[in-house]
C-alpha atoms as a PDB file:
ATOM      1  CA  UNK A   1     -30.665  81.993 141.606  1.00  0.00           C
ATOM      2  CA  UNK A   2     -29.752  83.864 138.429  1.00  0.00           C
ATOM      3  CA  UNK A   3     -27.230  83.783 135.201  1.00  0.00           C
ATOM      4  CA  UNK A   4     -25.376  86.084 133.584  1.00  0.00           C
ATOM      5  CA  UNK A   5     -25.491  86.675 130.186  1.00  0.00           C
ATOM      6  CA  UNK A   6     -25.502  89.132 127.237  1.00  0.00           C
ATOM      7  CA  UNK A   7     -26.468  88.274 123.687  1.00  0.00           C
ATOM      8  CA  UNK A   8     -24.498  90.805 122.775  1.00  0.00           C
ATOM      9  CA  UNK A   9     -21.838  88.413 123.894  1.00  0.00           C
ATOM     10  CA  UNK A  10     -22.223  87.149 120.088  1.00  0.00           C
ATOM     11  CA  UNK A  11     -20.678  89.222 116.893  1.00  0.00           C
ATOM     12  CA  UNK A  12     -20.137  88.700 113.197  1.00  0.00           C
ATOM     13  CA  UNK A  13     -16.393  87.477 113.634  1.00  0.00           C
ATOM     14  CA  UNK A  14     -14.689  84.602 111.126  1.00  0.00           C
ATOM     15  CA  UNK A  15     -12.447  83.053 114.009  1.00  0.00           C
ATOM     16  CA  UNK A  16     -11.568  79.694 115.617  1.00  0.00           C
ATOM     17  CA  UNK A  17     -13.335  81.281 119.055  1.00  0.00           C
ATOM     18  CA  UNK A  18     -16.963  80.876 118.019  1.00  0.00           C
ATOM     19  CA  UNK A  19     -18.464  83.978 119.940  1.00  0.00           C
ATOM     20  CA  UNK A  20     -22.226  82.020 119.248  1.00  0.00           C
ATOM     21  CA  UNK A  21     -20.863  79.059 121.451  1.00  0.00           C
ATOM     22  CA  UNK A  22     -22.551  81.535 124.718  1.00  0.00           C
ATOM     23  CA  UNK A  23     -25.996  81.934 122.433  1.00  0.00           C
ATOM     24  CA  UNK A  24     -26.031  78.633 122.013  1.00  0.00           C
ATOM     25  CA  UNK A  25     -25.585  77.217 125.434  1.00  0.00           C
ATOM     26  CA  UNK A  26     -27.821  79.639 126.920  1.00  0.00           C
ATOM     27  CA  UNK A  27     -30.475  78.123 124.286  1.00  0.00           C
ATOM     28  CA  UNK A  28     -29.734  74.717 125.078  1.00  0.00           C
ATOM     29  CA  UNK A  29     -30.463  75.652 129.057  1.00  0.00           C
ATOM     30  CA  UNK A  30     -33.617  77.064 128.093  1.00  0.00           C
ATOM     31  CA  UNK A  31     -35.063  74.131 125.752  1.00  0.00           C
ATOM     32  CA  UNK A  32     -33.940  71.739 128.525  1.00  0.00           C
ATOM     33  CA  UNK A  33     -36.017  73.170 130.644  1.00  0.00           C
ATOM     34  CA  UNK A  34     -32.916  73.892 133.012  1.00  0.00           C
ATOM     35  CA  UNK A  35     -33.260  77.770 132.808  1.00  0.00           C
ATOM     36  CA  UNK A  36     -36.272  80.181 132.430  1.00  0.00           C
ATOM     37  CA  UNK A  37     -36.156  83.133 130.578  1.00  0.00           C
ATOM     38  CA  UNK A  38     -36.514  85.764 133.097  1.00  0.00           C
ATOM     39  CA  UNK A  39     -33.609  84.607 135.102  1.00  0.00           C
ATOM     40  CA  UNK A  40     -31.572  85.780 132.822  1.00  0.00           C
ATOM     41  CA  UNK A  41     -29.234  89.022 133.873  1.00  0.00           C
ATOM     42  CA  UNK A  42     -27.417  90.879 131.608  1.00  0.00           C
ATOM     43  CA  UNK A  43     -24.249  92.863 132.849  1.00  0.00           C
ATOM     44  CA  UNK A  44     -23.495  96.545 132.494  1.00  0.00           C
ATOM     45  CA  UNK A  45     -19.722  97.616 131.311  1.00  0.00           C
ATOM     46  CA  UNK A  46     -16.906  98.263 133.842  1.00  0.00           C
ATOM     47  CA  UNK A  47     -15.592 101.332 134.542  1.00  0.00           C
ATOM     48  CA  UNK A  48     -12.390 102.742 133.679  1.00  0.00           C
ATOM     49  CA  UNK A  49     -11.238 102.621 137.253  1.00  0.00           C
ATOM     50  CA  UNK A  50     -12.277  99.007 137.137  1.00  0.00           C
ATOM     51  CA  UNK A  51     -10.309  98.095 134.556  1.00  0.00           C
ATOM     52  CA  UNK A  52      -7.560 100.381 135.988  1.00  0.00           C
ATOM     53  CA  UNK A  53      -7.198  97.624 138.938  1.00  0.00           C
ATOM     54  CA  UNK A  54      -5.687  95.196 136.433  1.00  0.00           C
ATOM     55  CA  UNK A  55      -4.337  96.440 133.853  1.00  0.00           C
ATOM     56  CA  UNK A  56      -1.983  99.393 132.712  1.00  0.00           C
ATOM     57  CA  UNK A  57      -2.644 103.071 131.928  1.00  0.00           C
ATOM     58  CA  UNK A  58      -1.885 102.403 128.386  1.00  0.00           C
ATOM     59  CA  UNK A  59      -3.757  99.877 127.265  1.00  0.00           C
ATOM     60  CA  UNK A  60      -6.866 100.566 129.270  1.00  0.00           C
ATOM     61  CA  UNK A  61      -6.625 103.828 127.114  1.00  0.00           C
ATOM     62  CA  UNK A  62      -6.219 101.520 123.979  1.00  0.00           C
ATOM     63  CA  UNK A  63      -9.618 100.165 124.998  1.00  0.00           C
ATOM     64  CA  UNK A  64     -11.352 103.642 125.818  1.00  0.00           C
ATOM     65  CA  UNK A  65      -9.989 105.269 122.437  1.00  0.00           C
ATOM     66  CA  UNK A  66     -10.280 101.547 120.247  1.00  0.00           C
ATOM     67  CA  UNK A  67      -6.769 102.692 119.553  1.00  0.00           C
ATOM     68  CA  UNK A  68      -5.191  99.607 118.977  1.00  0.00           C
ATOM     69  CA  UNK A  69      -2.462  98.900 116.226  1.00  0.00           C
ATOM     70  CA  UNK A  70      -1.720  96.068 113.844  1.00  0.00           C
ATOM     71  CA  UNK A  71       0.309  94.528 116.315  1.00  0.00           C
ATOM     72  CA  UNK A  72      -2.414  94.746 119.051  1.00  0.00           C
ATOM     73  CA  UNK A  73      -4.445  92.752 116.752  1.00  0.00           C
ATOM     74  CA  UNK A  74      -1.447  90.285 115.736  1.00  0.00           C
ATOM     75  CA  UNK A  75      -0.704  89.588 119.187  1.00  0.00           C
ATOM     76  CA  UNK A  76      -3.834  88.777 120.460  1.00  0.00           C
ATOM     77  CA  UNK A  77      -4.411  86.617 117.762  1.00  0.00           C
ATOM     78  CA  UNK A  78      -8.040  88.350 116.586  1.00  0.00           C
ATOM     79  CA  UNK A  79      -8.653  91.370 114.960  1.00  0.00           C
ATOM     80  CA  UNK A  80     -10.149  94.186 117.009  1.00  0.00           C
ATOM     81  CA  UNK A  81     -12.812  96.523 116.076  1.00  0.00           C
ATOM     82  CA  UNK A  82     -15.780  98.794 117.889  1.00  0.00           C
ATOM     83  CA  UNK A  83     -17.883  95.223 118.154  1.00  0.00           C
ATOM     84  CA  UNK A  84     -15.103  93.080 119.671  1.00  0.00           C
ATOM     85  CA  UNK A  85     -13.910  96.110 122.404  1.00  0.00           C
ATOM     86  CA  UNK A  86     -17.786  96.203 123.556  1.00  0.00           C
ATOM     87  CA  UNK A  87     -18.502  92.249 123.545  1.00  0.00           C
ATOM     88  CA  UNK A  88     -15.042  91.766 125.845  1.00  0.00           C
ATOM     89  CA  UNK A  89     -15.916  94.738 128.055  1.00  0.00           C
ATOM     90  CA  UNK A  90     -19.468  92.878 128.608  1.00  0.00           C
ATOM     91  CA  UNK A  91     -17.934  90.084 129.394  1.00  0.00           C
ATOM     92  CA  UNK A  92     -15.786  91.687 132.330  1.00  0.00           C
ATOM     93  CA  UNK A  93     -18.806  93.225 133.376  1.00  0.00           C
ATOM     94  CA  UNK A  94     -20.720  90.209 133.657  1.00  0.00           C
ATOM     95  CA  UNK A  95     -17.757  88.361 135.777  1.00  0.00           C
ATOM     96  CA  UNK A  96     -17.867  91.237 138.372  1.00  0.00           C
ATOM     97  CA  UNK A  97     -21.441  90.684 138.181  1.00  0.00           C
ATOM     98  CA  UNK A  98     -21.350  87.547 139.101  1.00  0.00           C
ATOM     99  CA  UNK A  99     -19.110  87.624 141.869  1.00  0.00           C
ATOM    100  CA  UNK A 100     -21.295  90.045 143.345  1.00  0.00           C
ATOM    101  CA  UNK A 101     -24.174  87.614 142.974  1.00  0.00           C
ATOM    102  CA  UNK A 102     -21.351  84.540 144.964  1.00  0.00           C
ATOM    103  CA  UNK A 103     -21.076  87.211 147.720  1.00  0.00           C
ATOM    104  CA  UNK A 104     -24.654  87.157 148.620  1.00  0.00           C
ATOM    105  CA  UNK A 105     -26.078  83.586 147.265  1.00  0.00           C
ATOM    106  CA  UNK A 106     -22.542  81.718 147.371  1.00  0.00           C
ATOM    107  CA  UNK A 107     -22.938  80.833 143.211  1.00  0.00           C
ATOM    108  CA  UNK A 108     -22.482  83.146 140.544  1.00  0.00           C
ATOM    109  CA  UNK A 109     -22.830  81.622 137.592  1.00  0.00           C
ATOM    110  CA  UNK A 110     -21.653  83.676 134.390  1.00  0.00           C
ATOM    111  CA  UNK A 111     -22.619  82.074 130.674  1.00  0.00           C
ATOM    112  CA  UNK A 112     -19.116  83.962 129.499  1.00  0.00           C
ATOM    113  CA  UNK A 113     -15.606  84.812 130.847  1.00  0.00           C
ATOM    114  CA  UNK A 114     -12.895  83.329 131.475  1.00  0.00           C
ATOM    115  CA  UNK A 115     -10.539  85.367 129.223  1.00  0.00           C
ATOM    116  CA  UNK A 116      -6.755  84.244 131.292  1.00  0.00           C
ATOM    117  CA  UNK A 117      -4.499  85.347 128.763  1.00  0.00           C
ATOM    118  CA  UNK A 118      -5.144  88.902 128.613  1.00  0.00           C
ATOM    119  CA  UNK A 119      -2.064  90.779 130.246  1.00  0.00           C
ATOM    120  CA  UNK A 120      -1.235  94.156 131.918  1.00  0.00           C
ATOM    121  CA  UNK A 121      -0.695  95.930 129.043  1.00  0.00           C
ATOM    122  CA  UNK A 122      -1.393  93.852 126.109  1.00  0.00           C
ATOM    123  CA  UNK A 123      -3.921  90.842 124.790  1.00  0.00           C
ATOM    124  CA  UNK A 124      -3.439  87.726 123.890  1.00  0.00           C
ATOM    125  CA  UNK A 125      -4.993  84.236 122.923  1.00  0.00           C
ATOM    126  CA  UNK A 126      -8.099  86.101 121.833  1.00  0.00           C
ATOM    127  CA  UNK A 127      -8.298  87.575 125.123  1.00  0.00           C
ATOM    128  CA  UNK A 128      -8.191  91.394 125.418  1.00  0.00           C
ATOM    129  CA  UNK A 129      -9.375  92.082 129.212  1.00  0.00           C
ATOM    130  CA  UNK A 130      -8.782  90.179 132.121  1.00  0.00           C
ATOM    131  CA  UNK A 131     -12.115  89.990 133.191  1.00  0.00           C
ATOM    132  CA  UNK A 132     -10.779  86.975 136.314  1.00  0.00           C
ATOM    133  CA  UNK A 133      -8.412  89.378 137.167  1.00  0.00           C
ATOM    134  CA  UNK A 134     -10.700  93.058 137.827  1.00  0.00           C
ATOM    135  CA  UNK A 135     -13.036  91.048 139.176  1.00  0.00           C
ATOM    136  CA  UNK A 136     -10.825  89.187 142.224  1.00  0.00           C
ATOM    137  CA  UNK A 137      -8.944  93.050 142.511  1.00  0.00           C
ATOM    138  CA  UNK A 138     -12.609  94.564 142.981  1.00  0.00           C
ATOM    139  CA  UNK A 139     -13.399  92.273 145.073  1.00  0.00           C
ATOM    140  CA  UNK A 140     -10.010  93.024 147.489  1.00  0.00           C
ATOM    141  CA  UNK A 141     -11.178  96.360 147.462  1.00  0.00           C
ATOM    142  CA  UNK A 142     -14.564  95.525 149.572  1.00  0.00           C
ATOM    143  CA  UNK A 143     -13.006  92.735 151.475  1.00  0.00           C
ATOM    144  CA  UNK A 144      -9.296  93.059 151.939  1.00  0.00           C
ATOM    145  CA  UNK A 145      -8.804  90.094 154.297  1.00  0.00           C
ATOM    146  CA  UNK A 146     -10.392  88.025 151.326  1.00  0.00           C
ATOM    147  CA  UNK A 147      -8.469  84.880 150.613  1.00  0.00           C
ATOM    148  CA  UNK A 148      -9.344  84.562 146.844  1.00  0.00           C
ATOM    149  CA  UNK A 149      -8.464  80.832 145.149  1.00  0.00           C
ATOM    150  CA  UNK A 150      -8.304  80.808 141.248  1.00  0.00           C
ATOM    151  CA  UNK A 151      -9.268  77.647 139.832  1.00  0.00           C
ATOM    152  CA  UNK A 152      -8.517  77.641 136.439  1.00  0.00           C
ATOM    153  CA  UNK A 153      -9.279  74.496 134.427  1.00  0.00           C
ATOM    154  CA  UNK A 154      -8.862  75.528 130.699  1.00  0.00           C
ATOM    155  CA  UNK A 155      -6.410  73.293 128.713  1.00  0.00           C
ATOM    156  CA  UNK A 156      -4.137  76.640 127.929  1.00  0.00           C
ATOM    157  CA  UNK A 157      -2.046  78.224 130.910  1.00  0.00           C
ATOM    158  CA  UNK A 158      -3.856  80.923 132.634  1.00  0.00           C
ATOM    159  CA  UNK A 159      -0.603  82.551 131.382  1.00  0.00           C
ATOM    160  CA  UNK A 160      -2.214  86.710 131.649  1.00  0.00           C
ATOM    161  CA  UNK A 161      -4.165  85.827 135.127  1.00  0.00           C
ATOM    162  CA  UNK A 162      -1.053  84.826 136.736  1.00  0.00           C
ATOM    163  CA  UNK A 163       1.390  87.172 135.499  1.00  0.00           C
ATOM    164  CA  UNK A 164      -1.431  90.183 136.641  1.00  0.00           C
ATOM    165  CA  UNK A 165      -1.722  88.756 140.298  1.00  0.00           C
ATOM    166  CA  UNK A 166       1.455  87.587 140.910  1.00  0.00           C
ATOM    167  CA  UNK A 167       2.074  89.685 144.265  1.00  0.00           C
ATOM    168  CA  UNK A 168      -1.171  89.514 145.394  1.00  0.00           C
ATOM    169  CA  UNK A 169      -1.024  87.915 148.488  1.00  0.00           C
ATOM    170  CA  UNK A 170      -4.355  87.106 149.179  1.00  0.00           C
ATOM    171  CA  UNK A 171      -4.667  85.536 146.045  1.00  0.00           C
ATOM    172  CA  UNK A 172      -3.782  81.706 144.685  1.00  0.00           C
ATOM    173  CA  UNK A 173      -3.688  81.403 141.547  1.00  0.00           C
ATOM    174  CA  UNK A 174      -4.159  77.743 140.152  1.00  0.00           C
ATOM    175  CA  UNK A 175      -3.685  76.718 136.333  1.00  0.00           C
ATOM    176  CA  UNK A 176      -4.090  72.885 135.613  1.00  0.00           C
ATOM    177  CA  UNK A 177      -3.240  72.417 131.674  1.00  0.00           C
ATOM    178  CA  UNK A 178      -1.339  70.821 128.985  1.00  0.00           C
ATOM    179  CA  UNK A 179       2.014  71.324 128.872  1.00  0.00           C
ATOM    180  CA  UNK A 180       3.306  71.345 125.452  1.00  0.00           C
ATOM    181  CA  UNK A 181       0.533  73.756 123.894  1.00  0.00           C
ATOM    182  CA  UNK A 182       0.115  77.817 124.271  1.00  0.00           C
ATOM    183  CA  UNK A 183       0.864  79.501 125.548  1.00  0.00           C
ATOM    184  CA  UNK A 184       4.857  79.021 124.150  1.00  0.00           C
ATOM    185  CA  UNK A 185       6.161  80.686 127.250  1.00  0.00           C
ATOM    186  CA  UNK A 186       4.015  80.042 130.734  1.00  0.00           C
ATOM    187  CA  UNK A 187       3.959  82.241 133.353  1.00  0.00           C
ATOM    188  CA  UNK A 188       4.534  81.193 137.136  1.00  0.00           C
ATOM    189  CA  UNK A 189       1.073  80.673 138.942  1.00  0.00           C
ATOM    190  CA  UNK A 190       1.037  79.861 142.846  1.00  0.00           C
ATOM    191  CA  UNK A 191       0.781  76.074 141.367  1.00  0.00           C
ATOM    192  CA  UNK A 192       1.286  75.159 137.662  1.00  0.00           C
ATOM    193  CA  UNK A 193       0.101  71.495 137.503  1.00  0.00           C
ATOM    194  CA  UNK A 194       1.212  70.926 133.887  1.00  0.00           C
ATOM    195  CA  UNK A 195      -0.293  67.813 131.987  1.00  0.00           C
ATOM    196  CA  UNK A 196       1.292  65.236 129.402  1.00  0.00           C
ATOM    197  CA  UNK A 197      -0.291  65.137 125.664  1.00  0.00           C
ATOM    198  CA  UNK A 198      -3.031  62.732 125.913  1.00  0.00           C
ATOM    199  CA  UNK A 199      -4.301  62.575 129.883  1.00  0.00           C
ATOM    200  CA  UNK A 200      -7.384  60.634 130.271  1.00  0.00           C
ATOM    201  CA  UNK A 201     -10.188  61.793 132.692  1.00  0.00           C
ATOM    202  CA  UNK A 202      -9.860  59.781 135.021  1.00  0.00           C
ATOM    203  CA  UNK A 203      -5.540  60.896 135.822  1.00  0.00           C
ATOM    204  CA  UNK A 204      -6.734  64.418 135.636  1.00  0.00           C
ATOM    205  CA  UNK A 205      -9.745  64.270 137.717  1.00  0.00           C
ATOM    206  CA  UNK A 206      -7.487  62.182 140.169  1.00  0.00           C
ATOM    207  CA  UNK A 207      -4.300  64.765 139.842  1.00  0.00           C
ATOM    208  CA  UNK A 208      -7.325  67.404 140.336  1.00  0.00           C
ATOM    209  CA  UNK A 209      -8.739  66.257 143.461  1.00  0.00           C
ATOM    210  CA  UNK A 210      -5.255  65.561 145.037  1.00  0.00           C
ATOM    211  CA  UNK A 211      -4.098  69.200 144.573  1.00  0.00           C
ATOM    212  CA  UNK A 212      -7.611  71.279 144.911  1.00  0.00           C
ATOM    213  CA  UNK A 213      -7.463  69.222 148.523  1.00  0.00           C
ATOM    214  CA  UNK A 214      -4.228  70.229 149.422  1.00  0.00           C
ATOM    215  CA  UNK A 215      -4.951  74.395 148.349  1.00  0.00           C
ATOM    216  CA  UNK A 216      -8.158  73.834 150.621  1.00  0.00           C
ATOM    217  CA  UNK A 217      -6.308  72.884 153.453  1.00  0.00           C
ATOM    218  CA  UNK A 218      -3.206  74.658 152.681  1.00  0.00           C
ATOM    219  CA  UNK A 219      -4.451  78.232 151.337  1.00  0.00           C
ATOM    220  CA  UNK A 220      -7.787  78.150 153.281  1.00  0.00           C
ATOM    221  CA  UNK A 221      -9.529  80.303 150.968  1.00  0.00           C
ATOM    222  CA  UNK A 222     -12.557  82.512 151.376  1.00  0.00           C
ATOM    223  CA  UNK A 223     -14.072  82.440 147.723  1.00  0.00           C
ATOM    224  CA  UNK A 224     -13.645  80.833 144.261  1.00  0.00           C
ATOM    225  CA  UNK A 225     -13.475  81.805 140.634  1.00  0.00           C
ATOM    226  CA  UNK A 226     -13.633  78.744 138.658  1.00  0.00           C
ATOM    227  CA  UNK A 227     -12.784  79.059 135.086  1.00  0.00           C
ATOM    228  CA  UNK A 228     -14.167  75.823 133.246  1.00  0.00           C
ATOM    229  CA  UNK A 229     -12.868  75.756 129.577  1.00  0.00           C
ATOM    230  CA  UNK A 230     -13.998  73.498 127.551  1.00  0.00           C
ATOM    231  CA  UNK A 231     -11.057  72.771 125.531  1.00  0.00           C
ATOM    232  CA  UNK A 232      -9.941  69.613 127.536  1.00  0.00           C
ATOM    233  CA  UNK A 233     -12.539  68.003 125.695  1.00  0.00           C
ATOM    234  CA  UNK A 234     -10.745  64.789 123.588  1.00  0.00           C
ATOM    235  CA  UNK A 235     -11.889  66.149 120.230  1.00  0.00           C
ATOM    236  CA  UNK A 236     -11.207  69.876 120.639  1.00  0.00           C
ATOM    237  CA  UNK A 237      -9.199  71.540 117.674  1.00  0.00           C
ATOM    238  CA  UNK A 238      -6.514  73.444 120.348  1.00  0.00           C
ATOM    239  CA  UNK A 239      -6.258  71.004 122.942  1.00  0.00           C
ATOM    240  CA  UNK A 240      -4.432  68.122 123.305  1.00  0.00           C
ATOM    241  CA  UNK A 241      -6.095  66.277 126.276  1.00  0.00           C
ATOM    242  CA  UNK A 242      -8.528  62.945 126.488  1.00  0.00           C
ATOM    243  CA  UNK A 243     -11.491  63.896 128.231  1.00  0.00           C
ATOM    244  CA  UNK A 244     -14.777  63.050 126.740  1.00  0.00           C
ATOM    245  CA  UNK A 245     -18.198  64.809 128.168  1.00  0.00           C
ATOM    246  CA  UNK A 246     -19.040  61.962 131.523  1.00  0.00           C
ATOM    247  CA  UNK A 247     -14.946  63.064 132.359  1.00  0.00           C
ATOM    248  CA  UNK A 248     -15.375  66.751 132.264  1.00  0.00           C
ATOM    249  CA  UNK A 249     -18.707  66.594 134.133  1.00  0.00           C
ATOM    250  CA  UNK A 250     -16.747  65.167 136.774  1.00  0.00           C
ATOM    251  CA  UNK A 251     -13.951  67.505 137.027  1.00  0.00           C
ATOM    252  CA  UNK A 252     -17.220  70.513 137.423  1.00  0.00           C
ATOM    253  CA  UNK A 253     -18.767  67.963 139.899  1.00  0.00           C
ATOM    254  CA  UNK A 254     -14.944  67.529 142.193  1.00  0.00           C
ATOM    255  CA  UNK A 255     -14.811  71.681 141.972  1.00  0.00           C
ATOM    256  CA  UNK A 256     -18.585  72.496 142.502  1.00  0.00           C
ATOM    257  CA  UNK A 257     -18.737  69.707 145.618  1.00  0.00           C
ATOM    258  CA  UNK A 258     -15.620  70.987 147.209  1.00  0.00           C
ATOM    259  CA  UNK A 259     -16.715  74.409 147.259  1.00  0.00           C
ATOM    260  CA  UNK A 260     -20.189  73.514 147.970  1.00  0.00           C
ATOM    261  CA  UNK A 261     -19.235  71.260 151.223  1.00  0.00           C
ATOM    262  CA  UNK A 262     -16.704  73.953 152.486  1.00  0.00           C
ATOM    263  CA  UNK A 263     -19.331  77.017 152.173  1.00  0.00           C
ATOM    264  CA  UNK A 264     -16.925  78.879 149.725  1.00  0.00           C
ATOM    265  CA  UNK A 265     -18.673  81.065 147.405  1.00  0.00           C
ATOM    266  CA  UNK A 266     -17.707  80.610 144.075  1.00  0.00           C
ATOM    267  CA  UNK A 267     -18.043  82.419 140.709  1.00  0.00           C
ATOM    268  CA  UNK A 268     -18.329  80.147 137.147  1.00  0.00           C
ATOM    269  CA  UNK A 269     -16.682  81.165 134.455  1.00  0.00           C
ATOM    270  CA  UNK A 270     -16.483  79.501 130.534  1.00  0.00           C
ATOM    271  CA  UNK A 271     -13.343  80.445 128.907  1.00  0.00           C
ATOM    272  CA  UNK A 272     -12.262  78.196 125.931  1.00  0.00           C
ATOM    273  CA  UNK A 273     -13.678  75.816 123.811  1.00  0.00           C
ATOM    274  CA  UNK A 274     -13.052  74.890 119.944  1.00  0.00           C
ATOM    275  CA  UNK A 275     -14.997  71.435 119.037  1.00  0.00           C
ATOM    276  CA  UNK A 276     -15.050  70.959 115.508  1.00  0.00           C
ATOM    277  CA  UNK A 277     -18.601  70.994 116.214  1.00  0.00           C
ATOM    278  CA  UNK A 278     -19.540  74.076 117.720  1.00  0.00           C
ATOM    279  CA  UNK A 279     -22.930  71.654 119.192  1.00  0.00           C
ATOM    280  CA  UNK A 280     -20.238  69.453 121.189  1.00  0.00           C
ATOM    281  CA  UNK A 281     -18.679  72.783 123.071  1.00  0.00           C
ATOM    282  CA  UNK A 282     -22.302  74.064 124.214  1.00  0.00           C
ATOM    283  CA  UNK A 283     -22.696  70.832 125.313  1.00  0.00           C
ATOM    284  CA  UNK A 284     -19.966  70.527 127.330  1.00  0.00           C
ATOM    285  CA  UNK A 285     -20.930  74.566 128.705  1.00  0.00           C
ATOM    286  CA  UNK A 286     -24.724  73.383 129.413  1.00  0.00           C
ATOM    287  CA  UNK A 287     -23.068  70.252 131.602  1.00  0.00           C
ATOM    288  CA  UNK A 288     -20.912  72.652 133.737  1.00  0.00           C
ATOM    289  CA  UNK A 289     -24.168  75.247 133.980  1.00  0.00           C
ATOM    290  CA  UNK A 290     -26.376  72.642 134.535  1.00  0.00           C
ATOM    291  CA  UNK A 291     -23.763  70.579 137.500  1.00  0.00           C
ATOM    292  CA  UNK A 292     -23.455  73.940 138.879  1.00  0.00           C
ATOM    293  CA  UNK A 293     -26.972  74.260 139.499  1.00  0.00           C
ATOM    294  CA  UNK A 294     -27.878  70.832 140.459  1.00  0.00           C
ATOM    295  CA  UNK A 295     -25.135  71.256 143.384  1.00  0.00           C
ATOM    296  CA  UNK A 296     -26.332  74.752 144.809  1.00  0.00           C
ATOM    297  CA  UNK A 297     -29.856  74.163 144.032  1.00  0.00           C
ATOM    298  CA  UNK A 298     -30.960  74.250 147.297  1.00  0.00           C
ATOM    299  CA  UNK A 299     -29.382  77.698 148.309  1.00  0.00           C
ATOM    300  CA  UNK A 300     -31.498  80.057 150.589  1.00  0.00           C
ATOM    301  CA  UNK A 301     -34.331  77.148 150.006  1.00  0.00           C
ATOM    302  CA  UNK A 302     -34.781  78.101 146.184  1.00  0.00           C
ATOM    303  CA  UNK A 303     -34.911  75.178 143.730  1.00  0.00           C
ATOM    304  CA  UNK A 304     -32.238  76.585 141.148  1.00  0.00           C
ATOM    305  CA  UNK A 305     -33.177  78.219 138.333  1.00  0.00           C
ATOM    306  CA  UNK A 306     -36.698  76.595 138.083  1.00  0.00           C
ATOM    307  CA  UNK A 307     -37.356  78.325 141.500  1.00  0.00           C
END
């Protein structure tokens, strides 16, 4: 069993997304013992007819030429340069990466992704590509009868995921979040379970389980992209939920379990997180990682990433 990762995931950028939060959770895994060093994979960059199969002519041309304009930059919230465009086109990378590595070992796990508010044609909420949403359309395009579920945990609206796959069939798009925070205007997912200011762990983990069952038996999916932001945490500077760390290592455990139990392959991806202490987020990113592996350790007889 591998991970994905780049340290070139990390660049010299005064933001509230702290691009070191992937560094630093990758370090944590390896002083924990959790991960070795050569299991590491780092992804190559997607093509332009990748990126074609989710968003628009136009802006996938912004991207090629770094063309972008003061109001690129103003609506999605970060300013874009040469190092931003490469570390977001990594990151799309390494989520088709890793659902390439779900296909054959049922877990891809990817230290990175999760960037839902990136549209068609524009970014947004520091997202610029949809990496979710190439990798689920380039995945279609091997398996067409593929029954894709989109499990996406993150306190914000996976707002740019489902207005990109809204008439995909095959796909079911699923955005659990808070529902007085961005985005300002949502965008209709398959299922929008939308969360009052101040939810403890144990109603969302409860609300979770109750709905993920019903899209199981309902949807019947064939694989899983599981986007597991951090920002529900109780203390996080954009969120507005209660969870503390034992909650949100139960919400990975429900997801993990349920896709684990059904033989669903499923791809892990990070998305959000702003702690005030940047320490607190990796933590919560080594739990997931760490849940993750604990659960599919035994996969083709390996013994996770220690294996």
């Amino acid at each position: 069993m591998k991970i994905v990762f780049s340290p070139l995931y990390t660049i010299e950028l005064k933001h509230k997304f702290k691009t070191e939060k992937f560094q630093k959770t990758i370090d944590l895994l390896l002083k924990k013992k959790v991960l070795k060093r050569d299991s590491i994979i780092s992804p190559e960059m997607p093509s332009e007819k990748d990126l074609l199969l989710a968003h628009s002519k136009n802006w996938v041309n912004k991207i090629a030429n770094m063309s972008f304009s003061s109001f690129d930059s103003l609506q999605a919230e970060m300013p874009i340069n040469k190092e931003v465009i490469f570390a977001h086109l990594l990151h799309c990378g390494g989520t088709m990466l890793a659902a390439d590595m779900a296909l054959k070992k049922r877990i891809g796990i990817h230290c990175g992704g999760g960037s839902h508010h990136a549209h068609r044609n524009y970014g947004a909420g520091f997202c610029l590509i949809n990496d979710i949403a190439v990798a689920a359309k380039k995945l279609l395009l091997k398996k067409p009868s593929l029954k894709i579920l989109i499990i996406d945990l993150d306190v914000h609206q996976g707002d740019g995921t489902a207005e990109i796959l809204k008439k995909e069939k095959n796909i079911f798009t699923f955005s659990m979040h808070s529902k007085d925070i961005y985005p300002p205007k949502k965008v209709k997912s398959s299922l929008d379970i939308e969360l009052k200011s101040k939810t403890n762990g144990s109603e969302y983990n409860s609300i979770l389980t109750e709905n993920i069952n019903k899209i199981l038996m309902i949807f019947k999916p064939d694989f899983i992209f599981y986007n597991a932001g951090a920002d529900v945490f109780k203390h996080d500077l954009l969120g507005d939920l209660s969870l503390d760390f034992d909650d949100i290592e139960r919400r990975d455990e429900i997801v993990f379990n349920l896709s684990f139990k059904n033989k669903i392959p499923l791809v892990l991806t990070l998305s959000g997180g702003y702690a005030p202490k940047i320490d607190d987020t990796a933590k919560i990113h080594f739990n997931t990682i760490k849940k993750a592996i604990e659960i599919y350790k035994y996969i083709d007889g390996s013994i996770g990433l220690l294996g």
